[in-house]
N, C-alpha and C. Protein backbone atom coordinates (compact mmCIF):
# COMPACT_ATOMS: atom_id res chain seq x y z
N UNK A 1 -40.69 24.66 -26.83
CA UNK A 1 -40.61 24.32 -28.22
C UNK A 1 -40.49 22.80 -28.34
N UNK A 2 -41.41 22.16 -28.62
CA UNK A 2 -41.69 21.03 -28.75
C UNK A 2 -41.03 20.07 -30.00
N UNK A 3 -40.37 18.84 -30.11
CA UNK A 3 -39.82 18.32 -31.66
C UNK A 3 -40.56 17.08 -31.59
N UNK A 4 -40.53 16.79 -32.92
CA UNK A 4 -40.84 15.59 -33.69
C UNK A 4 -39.98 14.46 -33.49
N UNK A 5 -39.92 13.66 -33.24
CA UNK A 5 -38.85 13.14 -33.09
C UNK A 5 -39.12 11.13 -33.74
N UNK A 6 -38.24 10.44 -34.31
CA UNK A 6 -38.67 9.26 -34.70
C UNK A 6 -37.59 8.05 -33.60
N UNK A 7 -38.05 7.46 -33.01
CA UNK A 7 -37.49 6.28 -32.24
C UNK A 7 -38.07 4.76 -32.86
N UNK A 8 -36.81 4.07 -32.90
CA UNK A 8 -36.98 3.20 -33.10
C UNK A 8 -36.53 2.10 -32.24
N UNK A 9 -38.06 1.29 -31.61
CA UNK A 9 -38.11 0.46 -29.81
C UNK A 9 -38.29 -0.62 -30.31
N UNK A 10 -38.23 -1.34 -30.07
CA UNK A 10 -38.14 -3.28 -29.92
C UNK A 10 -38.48 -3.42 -31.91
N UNK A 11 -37.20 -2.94 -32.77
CA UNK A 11 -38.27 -2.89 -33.92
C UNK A 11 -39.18 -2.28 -34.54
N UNK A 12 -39.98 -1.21 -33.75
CA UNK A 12 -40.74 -0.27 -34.73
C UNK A 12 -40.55 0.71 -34.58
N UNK A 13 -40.58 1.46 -35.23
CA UNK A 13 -40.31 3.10 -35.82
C UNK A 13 -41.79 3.80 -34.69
N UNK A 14 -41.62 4.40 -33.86
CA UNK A 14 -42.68 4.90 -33.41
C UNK A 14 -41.72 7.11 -33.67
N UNK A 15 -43.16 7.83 -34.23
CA UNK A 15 -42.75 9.08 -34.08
C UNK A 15 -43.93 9.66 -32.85
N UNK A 16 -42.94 10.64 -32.31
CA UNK A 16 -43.56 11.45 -31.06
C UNK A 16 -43.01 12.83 -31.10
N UNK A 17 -44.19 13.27 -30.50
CA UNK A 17 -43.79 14.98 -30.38
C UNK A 17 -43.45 15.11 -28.72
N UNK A 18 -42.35 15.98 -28.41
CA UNK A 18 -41.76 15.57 -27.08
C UNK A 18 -40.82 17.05 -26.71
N UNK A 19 -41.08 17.44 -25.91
CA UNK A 19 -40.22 19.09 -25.29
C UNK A 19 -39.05 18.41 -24.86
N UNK A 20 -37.54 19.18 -25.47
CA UNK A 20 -35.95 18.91 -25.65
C UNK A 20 -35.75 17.96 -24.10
N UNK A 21 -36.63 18.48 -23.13
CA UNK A 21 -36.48 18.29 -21.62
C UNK A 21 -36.99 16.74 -21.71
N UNK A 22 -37.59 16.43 -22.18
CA UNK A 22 -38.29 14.68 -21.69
C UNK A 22 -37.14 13.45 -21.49
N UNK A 23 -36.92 13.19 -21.00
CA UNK A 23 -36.00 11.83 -20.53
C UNK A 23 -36.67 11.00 -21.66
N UNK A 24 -35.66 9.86 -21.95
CA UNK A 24 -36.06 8.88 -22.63
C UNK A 24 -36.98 7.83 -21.98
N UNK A 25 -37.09 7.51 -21.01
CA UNK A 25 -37.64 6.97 -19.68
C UNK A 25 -39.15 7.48 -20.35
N UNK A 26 -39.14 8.65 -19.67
CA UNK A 26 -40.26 9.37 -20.11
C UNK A 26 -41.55 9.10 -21.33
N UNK A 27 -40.62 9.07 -21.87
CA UNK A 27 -40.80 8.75 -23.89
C UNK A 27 -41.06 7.70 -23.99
N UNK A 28 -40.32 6.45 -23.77
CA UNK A 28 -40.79 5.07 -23.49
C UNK A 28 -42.46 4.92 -22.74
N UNK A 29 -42.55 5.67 -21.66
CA UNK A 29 -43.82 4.61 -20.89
C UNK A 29 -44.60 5.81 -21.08
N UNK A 30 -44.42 7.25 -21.25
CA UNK A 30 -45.59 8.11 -21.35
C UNK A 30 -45.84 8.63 -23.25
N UNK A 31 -45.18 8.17 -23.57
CA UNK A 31 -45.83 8.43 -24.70
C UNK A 31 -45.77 7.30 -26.17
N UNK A 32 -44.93 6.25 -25.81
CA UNK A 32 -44.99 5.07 -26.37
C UNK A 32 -45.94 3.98 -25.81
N UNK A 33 -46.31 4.08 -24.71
CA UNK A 33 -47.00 2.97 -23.86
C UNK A 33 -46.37 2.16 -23.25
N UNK A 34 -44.92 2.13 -23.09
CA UNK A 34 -44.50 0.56 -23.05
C UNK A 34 -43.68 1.16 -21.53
N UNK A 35 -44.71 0.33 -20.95
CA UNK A 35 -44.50 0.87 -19.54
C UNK A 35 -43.46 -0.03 -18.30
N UNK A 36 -43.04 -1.23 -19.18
CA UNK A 36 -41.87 -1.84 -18.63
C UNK A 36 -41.05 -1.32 -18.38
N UNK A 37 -40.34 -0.36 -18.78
CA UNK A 37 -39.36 0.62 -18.17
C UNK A 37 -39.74 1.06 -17.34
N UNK A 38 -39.35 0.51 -15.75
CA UNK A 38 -39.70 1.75 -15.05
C UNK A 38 -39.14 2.79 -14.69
N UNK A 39 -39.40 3.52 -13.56
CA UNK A 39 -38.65 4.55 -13.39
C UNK A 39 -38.41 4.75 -11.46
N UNK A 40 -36.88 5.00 -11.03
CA UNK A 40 -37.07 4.73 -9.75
C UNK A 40 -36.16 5.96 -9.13
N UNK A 41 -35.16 6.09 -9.24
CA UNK A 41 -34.41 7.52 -8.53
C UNK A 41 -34.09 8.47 -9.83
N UNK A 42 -34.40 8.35 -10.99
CA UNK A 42 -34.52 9.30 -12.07
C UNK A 42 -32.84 10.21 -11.74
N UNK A 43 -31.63 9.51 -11.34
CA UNK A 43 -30.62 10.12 -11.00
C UNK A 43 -29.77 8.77 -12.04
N UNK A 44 -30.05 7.76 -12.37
CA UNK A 44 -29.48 6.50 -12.99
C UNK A 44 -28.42 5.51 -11.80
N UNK A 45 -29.04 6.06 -10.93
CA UNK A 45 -28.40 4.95 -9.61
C UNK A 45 -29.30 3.90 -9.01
N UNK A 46 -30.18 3.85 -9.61
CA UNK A 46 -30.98 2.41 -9.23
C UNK A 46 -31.39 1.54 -10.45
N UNK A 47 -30.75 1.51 -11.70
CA UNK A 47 -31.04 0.60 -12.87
C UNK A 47 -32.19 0.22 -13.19
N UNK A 48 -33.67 0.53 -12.60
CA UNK A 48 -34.40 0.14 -12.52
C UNK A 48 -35.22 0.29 -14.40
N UNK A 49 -34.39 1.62 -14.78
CA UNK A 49 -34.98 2.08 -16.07
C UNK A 49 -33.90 1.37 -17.36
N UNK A 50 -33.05 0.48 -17.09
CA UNK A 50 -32.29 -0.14 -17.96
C UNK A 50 -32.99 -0.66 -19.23
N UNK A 51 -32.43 -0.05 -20.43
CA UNK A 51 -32.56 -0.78 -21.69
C UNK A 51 -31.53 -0.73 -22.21
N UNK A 52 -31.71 -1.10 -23.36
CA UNK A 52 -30.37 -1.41 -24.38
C UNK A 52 -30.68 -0.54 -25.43
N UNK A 53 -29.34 0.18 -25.39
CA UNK A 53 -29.31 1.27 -26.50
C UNK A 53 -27.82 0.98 -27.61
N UNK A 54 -28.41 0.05 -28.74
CA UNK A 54 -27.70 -0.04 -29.70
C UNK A 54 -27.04 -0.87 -29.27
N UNK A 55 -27.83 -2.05 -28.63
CA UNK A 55 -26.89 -2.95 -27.82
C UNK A 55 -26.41 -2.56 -26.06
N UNK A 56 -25.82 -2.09 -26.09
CA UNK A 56 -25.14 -1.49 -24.53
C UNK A 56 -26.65 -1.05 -23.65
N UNK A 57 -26.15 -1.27 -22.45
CA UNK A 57 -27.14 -1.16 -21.29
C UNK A 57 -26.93 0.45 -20.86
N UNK A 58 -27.96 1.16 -21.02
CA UNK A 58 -27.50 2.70 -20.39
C UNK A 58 -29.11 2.77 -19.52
N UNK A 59 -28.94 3.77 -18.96
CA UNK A 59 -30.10 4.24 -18.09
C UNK A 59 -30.90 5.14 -18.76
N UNK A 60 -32.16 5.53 -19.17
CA UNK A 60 -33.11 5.95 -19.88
C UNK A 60 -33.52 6.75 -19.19
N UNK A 61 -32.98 7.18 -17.74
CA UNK A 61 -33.93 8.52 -17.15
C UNK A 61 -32.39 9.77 -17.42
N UNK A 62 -31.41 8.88 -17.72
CA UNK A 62 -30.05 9.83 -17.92
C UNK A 62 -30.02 10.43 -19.84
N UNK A 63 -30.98 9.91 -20.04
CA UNK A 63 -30.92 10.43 -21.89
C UNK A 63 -32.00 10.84 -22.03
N UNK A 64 -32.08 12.15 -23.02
CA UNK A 64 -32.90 12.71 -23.43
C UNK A 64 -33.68 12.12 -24.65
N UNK A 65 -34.82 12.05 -24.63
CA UNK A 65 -35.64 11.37 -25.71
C UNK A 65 -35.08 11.79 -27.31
N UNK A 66 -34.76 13.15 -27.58
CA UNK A 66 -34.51 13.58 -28.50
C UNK A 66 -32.83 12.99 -28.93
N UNK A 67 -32.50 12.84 -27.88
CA UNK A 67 -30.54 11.70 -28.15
C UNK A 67 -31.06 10.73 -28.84
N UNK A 68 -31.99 9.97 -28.76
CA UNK A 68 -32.29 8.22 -28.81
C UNK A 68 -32.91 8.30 -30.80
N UNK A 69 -33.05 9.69 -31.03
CA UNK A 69 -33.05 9.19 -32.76
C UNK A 69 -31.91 8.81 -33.38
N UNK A 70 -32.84 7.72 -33.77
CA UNK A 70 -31.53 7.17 -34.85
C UNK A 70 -30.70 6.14 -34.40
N UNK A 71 -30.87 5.46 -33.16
CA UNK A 71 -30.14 4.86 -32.33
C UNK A 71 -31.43 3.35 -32.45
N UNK A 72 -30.98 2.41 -32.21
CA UNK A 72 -31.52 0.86 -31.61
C UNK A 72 -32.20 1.06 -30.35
N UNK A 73 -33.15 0.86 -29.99
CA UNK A 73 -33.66 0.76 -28.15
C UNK A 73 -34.12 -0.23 -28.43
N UNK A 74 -34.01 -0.99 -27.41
CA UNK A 74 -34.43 -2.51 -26.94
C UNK A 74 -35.36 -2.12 -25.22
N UNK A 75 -36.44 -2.36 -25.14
CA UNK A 75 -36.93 -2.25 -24.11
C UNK A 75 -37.46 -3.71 -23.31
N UNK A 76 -37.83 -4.36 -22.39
CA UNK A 76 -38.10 -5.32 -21.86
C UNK A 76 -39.69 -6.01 -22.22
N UNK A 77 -39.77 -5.22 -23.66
CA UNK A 77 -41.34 -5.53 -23.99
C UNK A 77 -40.71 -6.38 -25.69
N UNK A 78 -39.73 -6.02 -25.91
CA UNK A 78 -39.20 -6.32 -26.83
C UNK A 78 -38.07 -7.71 -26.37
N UNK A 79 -38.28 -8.26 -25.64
CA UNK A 79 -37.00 -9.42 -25.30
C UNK A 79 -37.45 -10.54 -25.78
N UNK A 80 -38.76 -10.78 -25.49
CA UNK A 80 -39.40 -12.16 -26.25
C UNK A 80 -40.20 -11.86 -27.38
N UNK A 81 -39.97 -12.84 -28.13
CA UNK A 81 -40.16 -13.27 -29.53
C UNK A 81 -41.44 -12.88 -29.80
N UNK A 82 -42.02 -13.80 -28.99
CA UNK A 82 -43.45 -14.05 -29.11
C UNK A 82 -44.20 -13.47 -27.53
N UNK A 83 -45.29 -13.12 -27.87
CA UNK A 83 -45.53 -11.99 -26.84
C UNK A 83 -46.22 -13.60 -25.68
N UNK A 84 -46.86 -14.60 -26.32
CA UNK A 84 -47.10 -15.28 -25.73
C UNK A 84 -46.43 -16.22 -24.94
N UNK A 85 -44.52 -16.34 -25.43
CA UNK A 85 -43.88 -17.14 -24.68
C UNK A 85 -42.66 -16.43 -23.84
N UNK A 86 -42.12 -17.11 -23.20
CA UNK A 86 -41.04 -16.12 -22.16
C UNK A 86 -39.42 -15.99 -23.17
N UNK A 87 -38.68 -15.07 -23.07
CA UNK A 87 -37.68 -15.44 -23.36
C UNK A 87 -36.64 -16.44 -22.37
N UNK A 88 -35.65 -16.88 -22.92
CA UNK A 88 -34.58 -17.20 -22.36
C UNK A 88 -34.12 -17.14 -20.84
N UNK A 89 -33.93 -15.83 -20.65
CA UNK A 89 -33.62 -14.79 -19.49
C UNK A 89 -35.50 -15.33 -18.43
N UNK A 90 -36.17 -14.02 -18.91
CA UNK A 90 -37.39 -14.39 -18.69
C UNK A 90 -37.75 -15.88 -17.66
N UNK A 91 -37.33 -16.46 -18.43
CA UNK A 91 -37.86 -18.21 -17.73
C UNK A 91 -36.91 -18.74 -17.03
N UNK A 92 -35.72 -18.10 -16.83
CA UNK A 92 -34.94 -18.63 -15.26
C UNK A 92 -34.93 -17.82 -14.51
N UNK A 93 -35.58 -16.66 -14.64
CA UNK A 93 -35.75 -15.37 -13.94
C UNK A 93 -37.15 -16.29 -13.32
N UNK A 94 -37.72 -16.60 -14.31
CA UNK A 94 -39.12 -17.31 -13.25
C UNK A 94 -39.00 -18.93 -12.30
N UNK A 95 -38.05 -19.11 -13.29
CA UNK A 95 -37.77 -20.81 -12.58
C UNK A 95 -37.02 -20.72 -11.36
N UNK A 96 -36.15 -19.61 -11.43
CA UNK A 96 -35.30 -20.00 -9.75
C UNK A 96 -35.93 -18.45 -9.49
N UNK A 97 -37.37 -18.02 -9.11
CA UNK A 97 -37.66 -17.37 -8.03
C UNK A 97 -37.27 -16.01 -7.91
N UNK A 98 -36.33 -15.38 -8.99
CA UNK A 98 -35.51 -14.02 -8.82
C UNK A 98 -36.55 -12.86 -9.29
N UNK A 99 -37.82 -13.03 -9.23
CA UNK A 99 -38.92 -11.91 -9.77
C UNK A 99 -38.83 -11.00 -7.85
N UNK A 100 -39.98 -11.85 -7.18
CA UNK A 100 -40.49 -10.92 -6.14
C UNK A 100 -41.20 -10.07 -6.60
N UNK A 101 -41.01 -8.81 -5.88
CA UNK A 101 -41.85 -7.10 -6.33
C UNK A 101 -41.63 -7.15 -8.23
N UNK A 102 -41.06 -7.76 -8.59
CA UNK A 102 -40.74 -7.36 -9.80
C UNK A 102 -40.38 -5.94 -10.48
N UNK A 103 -40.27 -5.07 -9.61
CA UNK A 103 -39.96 -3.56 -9.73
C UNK A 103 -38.48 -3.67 -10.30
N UNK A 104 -37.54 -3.80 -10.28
CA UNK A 104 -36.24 -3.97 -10.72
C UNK A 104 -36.29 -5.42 -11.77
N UNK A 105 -36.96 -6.02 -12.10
CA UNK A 105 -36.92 -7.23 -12.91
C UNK A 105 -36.66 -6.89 -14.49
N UNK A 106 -37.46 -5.74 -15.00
CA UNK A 106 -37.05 -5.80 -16.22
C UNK A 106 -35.74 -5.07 -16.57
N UNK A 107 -35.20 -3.99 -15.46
CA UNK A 107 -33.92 -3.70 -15.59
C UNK A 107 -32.86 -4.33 -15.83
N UNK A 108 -33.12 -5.73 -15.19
CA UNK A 108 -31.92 -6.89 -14.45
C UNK A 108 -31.95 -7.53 -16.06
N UNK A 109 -33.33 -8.07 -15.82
CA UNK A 109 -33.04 -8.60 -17.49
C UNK A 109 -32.56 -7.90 -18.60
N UNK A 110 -32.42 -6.72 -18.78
CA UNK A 110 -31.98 -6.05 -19.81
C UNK A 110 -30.60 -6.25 -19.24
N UNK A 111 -30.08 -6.20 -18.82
CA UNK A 111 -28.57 -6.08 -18.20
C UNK A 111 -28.18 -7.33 -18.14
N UNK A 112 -28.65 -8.22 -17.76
CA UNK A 112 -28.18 -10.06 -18.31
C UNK A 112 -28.05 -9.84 -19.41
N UNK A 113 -29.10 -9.60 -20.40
CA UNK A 113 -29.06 -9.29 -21.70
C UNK A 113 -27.83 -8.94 -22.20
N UNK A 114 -27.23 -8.29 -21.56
CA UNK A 114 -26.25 -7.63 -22.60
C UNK A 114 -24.99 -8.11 -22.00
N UNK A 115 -24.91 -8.52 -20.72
CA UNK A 115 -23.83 -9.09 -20.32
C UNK A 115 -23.64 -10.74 -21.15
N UNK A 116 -24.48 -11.42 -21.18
CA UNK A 116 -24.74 -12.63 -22.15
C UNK A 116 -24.32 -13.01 -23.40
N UNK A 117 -24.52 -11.27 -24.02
CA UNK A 117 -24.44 -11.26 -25.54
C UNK A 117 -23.32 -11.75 -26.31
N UNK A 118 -22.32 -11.78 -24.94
CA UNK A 118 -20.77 -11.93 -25.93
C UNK A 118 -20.24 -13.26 -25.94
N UNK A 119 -21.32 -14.50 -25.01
CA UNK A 119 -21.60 -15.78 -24.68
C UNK A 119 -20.46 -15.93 -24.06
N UNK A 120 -19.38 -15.33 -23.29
CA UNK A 120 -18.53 -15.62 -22.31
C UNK A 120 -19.10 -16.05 -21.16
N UNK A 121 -17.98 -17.44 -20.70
CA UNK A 121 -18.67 -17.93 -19.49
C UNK A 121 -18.40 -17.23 -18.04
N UNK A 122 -19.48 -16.66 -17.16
CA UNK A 122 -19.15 -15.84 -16.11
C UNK A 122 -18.79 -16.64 -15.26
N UNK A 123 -18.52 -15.75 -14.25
CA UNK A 123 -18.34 -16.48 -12.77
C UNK A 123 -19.37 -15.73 -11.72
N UNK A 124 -19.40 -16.30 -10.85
CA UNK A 124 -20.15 -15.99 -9.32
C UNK A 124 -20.14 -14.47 -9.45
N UNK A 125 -18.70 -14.07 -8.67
CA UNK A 125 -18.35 -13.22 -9.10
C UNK A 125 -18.49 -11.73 -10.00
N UNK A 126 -18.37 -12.39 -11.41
CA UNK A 126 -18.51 -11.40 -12.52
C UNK A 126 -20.12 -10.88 -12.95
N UNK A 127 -20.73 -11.85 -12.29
CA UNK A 127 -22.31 -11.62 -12.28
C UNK A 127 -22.38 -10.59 -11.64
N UNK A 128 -22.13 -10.55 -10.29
CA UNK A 128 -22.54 -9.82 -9.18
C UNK A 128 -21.98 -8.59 -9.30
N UNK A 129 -20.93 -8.09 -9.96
CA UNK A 129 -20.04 -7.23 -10.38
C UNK A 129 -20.62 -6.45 -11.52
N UNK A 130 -21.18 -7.21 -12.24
CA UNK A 130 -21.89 -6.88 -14.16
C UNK A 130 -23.26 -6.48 -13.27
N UNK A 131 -24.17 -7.03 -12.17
CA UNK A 131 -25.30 -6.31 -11.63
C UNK A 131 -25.37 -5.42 -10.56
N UNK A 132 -24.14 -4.66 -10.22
CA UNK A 132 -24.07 -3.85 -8.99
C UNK A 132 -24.61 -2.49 -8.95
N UNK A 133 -24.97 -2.48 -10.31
CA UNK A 133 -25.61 -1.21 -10.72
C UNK A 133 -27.31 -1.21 -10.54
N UNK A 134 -27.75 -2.08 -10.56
CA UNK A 134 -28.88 -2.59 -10.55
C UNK A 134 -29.45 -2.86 -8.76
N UNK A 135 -30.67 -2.14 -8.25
CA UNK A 135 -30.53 -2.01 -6.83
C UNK A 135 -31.94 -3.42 -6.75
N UNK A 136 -31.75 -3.88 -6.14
CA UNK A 136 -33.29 -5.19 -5.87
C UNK A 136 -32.89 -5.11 -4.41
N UNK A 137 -34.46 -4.71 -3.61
CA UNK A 137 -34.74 -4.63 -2.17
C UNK A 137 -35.46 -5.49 -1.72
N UNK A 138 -35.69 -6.75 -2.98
CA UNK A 138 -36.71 -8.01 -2.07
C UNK A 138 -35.61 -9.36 -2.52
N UNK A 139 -34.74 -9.31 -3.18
CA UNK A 139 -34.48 -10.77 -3.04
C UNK A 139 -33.00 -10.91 -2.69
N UNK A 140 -32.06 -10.18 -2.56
CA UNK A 140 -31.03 -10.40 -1.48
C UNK A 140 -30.07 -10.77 -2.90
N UNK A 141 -30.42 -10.84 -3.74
CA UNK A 141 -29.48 -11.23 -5.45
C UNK A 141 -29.53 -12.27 -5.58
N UNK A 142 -29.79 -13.23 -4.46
CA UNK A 142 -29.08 -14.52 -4.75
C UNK A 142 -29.81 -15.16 -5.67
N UNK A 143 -31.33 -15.18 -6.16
CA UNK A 143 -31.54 -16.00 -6.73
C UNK A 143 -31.85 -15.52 -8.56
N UNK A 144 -31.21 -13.83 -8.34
CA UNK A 144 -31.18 -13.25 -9.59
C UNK A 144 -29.84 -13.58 -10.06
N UNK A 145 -28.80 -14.04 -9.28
CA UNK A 145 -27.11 -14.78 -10.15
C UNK A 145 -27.81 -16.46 -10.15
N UNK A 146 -28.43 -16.94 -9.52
CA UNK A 146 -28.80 -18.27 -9.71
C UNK A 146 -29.29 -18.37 -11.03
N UNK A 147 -30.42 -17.40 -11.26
CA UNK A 147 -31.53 -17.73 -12.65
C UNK A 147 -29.77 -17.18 -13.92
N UNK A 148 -28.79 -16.45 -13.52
CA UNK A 148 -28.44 -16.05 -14.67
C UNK A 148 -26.99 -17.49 -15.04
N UNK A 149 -26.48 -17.80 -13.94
CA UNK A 149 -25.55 -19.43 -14.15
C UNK A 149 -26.59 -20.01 -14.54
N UNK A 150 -28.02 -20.41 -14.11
CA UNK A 150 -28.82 -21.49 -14.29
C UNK A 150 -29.00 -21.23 -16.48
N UNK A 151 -29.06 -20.02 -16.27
CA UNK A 151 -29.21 -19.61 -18.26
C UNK A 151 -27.93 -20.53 -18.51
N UNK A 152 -27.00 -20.04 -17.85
CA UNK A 152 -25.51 -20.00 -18.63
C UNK A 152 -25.66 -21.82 -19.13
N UNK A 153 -25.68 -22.25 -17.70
CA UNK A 153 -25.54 -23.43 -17.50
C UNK A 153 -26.60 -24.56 -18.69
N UNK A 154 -27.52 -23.63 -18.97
CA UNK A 154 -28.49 -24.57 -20.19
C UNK A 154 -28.22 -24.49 -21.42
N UNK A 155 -27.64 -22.96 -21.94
CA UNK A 155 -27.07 -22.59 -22.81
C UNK A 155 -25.94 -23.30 -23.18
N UNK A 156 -24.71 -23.89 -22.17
CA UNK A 156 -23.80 -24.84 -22.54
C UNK A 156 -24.13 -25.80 -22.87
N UNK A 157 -25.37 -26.84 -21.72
CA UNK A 157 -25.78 -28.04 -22.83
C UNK A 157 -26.40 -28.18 -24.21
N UNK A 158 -27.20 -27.15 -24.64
CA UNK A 158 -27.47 -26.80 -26.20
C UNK A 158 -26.13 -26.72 -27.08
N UNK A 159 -25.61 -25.88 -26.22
CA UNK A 159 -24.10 -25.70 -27.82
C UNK A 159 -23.29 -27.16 -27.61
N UNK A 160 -23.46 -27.75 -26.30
CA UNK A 160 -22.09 -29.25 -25.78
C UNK A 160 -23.04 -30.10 -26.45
């Protein structure tokens, strides 16, 4: 028995017809298109499917498409403004090198994302702690806490 269902992703109201069973994961890249979410142990232990739901970072292969009406989703197609320029995140993610496979990249950024939001200044530390959920098998982290102090760190000279 199949439902109707209305989601609303980076801003638009998209409706889909979807069986109670579909992961939100699912719903995102197979029937919205927006295939930045990926999908990697479908158990929510590799972050790889991270978006932001109503703000907060949850895993999208752990929610059912039919949960997500009525709720905010932010997906990694939705982070920049302009489809032609990078966001924030985005461009120290590219400047200090923390892409690689890029398979875990748009997870990470959704999860900076939201760790960011509350503009508290992190530490070494609290980075690595705020991304432990998040699994990356090509770059060792280091240069995914670099690109996220390197944000922090630009973000202070704008507001100083």
């Amino acid at each position: 028995m199949k439902k109707t269902i209305k989601l609303t992703v980076n801003g638009q109201i998209y409706e889909c017809t979807v069986e109670p069973r579909v992961s939100l994961a699912d719903c995102i890249r197979h029937h919205l298109g927006l295939t930045g979410t990926h999908v990697g142990c479908e158990h929510g232990v590799c972050g790889v499917c991270t978006i932001l739901f109503d703000g907060a970072s949850v895993r999208s292969c752990l929610l059912y498409a039919v949960q997500a009406e009525g709720h905010d989703i932010q997906t990694i197609e939705g982070v920049a403004h302009d489809p032609d320029t990078l966001d924030e995140i985005q461009q120290c993610f590219r400047d200090n090198h923390a892409l690689q496979c890029g398979f875990c990249t748009p997870g990470m950024i959704m999860t900076v994302k939201e760790i960011l939001s509350e503009g508290q200044k992190l530490s070494e530390h609290d980075i690595r702690d705020a991304l432990s959920g998040n699994i990356c098998r090509c770059t060792g982290y280091q240069p995914i806490v670099q690109a996220v102090m390197d944000l922090m760190a630009r973000n202070e000279r704008k507001a100083g």
